[in-house]
N, C-alpha and C. Protein backbone atom coordinates (compact mmCIF):
# COMPACT_ATOMS: atom_id res chain seq x y z
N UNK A 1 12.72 108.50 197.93
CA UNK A 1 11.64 107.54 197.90
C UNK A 1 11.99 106.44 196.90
N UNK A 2 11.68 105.26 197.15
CA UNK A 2 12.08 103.89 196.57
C UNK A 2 10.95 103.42 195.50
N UNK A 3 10.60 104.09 194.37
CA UNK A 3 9.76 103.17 193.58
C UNK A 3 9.78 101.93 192.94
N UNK A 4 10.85 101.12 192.72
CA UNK A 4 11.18 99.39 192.79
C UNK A 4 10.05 99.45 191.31
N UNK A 5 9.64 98.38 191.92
CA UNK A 5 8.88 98.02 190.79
C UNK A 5 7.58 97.79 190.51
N UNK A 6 7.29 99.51 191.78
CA UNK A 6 5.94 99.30 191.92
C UNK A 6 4.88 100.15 190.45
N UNK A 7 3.59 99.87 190.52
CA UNK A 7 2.93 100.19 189.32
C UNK A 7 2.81 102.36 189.74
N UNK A 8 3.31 102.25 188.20
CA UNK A 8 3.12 103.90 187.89
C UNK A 8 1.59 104.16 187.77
N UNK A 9 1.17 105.16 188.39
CA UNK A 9 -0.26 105.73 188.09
C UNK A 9 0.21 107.38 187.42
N UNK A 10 0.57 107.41 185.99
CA UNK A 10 0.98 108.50 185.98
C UNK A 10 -0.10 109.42 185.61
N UNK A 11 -0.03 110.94 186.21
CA UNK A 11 -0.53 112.09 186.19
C UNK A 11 -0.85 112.88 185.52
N UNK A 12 -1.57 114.43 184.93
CA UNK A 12 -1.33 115.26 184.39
C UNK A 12 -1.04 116.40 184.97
N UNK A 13 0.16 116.87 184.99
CA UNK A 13 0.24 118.09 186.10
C UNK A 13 -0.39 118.94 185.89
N UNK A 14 -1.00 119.69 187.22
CA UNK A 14 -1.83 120.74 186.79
C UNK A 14 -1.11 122.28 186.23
N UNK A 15 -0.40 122.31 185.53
CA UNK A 15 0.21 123.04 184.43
C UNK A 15 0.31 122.47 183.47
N UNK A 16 -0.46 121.77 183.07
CA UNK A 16 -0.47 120.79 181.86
C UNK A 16 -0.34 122.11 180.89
N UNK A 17 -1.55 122.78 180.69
CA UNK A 17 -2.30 123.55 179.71
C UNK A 17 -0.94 124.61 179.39
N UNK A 18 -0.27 125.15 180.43
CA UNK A 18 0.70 125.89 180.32
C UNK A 18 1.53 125.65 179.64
N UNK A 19 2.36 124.01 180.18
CA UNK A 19 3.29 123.20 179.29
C UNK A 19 3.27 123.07 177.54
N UNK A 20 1.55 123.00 177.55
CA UNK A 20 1.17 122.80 175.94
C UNK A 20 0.93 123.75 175.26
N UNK A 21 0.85 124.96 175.91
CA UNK A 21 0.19 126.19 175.19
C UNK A 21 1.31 126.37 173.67
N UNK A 22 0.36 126.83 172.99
CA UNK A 22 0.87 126.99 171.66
C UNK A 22 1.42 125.92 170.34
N UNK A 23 1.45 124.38 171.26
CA UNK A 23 1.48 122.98 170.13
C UNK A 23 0.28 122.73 169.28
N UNK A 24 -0.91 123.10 169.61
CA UNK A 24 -1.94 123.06 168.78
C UNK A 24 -2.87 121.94 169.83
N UNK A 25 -1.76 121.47 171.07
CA UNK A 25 -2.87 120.21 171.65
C UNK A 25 -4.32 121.31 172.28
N UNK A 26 -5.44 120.05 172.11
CA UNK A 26 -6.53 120.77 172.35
C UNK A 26 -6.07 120.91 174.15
N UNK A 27 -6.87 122.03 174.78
CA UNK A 27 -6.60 122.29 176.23
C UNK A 27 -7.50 120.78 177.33
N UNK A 28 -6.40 120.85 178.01
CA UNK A 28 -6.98 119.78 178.88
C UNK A 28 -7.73 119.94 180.20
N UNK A 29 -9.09 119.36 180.69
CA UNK A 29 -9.49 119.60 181.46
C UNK A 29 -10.06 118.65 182.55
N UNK A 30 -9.74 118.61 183.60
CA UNK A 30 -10.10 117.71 184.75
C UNK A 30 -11.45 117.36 184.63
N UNK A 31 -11.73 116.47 184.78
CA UNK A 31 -13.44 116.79 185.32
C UNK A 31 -13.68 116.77 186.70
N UNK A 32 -14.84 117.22 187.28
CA UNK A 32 -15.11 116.98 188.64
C UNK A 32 -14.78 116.01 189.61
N UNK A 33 -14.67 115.16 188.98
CA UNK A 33 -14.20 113.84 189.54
C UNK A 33 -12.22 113.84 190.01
N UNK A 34 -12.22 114.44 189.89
CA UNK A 34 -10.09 114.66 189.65
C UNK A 34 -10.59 115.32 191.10
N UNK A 35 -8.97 115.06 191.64
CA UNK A 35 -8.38 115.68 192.97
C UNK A 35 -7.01 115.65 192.40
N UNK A 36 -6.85 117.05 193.53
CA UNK A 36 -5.23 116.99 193.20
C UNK A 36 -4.77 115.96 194.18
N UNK A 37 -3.34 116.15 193.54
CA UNK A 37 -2.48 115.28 194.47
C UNK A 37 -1.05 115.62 193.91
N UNK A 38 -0.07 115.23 194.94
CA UNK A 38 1.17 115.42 194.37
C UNK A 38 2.28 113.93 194.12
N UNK A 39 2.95 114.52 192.82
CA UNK A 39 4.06 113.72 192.22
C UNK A 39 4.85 113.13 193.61
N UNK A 40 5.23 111.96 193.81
CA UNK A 40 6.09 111.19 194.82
C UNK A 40 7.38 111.57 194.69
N UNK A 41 7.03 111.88 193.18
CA UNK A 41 8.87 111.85 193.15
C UNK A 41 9.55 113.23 192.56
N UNK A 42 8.80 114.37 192.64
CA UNK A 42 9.26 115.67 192.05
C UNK A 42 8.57 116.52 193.18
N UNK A 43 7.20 116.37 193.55
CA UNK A 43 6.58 116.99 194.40
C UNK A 43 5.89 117.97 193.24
N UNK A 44 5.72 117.83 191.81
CA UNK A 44 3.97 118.89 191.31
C UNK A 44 3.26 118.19 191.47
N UNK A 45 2.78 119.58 191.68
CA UNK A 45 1.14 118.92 191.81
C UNK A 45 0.30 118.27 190.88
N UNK A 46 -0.48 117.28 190.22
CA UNK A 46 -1.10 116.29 189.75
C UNK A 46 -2.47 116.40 189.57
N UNK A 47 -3.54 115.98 188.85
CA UNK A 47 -4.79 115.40 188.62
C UNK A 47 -4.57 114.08 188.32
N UNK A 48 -5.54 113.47 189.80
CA UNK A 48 -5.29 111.75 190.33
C UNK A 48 -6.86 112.20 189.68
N UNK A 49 -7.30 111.16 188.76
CA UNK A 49 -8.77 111.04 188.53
C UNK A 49 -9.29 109.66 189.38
N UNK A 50 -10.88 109.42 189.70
CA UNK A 50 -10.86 108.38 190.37
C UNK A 50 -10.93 107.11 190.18
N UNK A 51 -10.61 106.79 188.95
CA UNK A 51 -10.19 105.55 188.37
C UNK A 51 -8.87 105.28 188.95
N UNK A 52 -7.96 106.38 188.91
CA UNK A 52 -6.24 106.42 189.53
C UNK A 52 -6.48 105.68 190.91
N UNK A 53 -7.28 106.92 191.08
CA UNK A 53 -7.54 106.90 193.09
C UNK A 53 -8.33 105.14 193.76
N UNK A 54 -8.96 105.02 192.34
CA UNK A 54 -9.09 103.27 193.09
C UNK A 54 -8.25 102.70 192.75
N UNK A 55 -7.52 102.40 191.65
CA UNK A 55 -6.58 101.80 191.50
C UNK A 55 -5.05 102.11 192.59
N UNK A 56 -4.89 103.10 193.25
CA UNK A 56 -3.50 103.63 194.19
C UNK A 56 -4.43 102.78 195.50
N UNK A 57 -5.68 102.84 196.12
CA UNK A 57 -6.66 102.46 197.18
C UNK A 57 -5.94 101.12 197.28
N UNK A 58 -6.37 100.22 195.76
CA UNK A 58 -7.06 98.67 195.51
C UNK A 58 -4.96 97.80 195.70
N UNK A 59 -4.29 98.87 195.21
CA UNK A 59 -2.60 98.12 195.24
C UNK A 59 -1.89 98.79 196.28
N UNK A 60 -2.68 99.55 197.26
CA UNK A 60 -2.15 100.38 198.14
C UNK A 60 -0.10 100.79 198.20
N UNK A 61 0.05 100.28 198.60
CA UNK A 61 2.10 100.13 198.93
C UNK A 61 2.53 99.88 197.63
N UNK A 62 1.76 99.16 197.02
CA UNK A 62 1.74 98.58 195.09
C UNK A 62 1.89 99.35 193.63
N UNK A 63 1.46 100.83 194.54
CA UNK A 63 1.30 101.61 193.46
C UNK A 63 2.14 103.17 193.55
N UNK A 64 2.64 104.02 192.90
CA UNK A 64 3.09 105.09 193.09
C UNK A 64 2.52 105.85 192.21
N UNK A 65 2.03 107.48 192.35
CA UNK A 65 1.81 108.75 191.80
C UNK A 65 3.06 109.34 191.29
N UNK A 66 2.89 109.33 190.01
CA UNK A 66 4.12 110.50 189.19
C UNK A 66 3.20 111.53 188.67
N UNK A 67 3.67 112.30 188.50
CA UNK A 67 3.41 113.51 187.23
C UNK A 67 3.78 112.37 186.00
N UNK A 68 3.61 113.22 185.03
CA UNK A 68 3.75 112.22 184.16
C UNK A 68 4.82 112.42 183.28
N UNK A 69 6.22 113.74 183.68
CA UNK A 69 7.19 113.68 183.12
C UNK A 69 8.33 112.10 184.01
N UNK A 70 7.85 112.38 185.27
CA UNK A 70 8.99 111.87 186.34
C UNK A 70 8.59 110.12 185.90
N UNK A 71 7.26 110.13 185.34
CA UNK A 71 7.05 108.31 184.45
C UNK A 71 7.48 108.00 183.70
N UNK A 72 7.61 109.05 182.63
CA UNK A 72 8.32 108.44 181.44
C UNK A 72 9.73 108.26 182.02
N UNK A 73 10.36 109.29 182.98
CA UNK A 73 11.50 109.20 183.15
C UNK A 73 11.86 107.46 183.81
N UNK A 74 11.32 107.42 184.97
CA UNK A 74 11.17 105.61 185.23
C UNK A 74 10.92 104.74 184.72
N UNK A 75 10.23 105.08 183.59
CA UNK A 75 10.26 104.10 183.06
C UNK A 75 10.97 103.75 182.01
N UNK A 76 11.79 104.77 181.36
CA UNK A 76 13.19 104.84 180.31
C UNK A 76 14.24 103.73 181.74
N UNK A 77 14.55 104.72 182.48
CA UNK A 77 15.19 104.10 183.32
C UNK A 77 14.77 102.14 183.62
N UNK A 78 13.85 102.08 183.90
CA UNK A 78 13.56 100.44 183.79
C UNK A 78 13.52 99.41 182.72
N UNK A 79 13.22 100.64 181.77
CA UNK A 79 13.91 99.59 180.14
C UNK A 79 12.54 99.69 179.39
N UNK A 80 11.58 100.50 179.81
CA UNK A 80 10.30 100.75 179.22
C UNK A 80 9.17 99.27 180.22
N UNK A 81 7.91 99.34 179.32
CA UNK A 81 7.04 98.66 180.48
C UNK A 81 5.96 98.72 179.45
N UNK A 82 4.92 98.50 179.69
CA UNK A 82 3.68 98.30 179.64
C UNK A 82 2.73 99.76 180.21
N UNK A 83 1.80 100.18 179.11
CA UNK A 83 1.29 101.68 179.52
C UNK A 83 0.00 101.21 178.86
N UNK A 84 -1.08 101.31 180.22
CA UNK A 84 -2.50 101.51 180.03
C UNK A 84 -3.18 102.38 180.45
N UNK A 85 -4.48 102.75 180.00
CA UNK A 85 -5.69 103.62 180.03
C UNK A 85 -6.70 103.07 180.90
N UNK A 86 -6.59 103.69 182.24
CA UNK A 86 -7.49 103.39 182.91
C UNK A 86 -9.47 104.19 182.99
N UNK A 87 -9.32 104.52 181.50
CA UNK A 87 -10.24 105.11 181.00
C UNK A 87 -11.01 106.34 181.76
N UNK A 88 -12.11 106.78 181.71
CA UNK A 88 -12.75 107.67 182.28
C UNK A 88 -12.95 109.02 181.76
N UNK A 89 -12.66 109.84 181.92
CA UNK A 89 -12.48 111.02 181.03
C UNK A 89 -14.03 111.47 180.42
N UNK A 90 -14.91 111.12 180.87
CA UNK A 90 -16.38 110.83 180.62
C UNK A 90 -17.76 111.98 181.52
N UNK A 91 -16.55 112.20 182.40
CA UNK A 91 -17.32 113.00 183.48
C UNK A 91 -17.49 114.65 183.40
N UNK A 92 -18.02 115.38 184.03
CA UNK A 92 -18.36 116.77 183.46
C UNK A 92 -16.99 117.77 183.56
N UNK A 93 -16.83 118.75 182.52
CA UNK A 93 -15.18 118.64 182.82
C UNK A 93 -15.28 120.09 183.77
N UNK A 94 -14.25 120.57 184.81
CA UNK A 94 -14.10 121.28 185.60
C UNK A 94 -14.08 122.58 184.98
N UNK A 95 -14.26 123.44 185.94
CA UNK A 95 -14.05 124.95 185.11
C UNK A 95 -12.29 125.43 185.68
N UNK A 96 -11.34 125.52 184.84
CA UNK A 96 -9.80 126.27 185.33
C UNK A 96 -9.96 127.79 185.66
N UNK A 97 -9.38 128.38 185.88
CA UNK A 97 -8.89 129.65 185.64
C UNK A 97 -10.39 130.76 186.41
């Protein structure tokens, strides 16, 4: 798959919590509002929240889904970029496990 120089919507894979267990980060949790979805370019699976999901809608062909290791990786590779917060995180958070 050809991501060029389209905009990263990067992810939190849903093994986030796994990945972090034991750094001290507090545990992370989706809220209701999250769907999964999968990485374009690794194939894990993802939490697209719907701030993501309008923004991938609103740039359609414009935009690509990473996890959010396979972003940093593109974007080392492109020479670094510009990284924003499409905020949200506000909503009731999901129950895991």
């Amino acid at each position: 798959m050809e991501i060029g120089d389209r905009a990263i919507l990067g992810c939190p894979p849903t093994n986030l919590n796994a990945l972090l267990e034991g750094t001290g980060v507090p545990e992370y949790a989706p809220t209701v509002e999250h769907a999964l979805a999968t990485c374009e370019k690794c194939g894990t699976g993802v939490w697209i929240g719907p701030r993501q999901r309008q923004a991938r809608a609103l740039l359609g062909d414009g935009a690509v889904v990473l996890c959010m290791v396979c972003a940093m990786q593109v974007q080392r590779q492109r020479g670094g970029g510009v990284i924003g917060h499409l905020g949200g995180g506000d909503g009731r958070p999901r129950k895991l496990g």
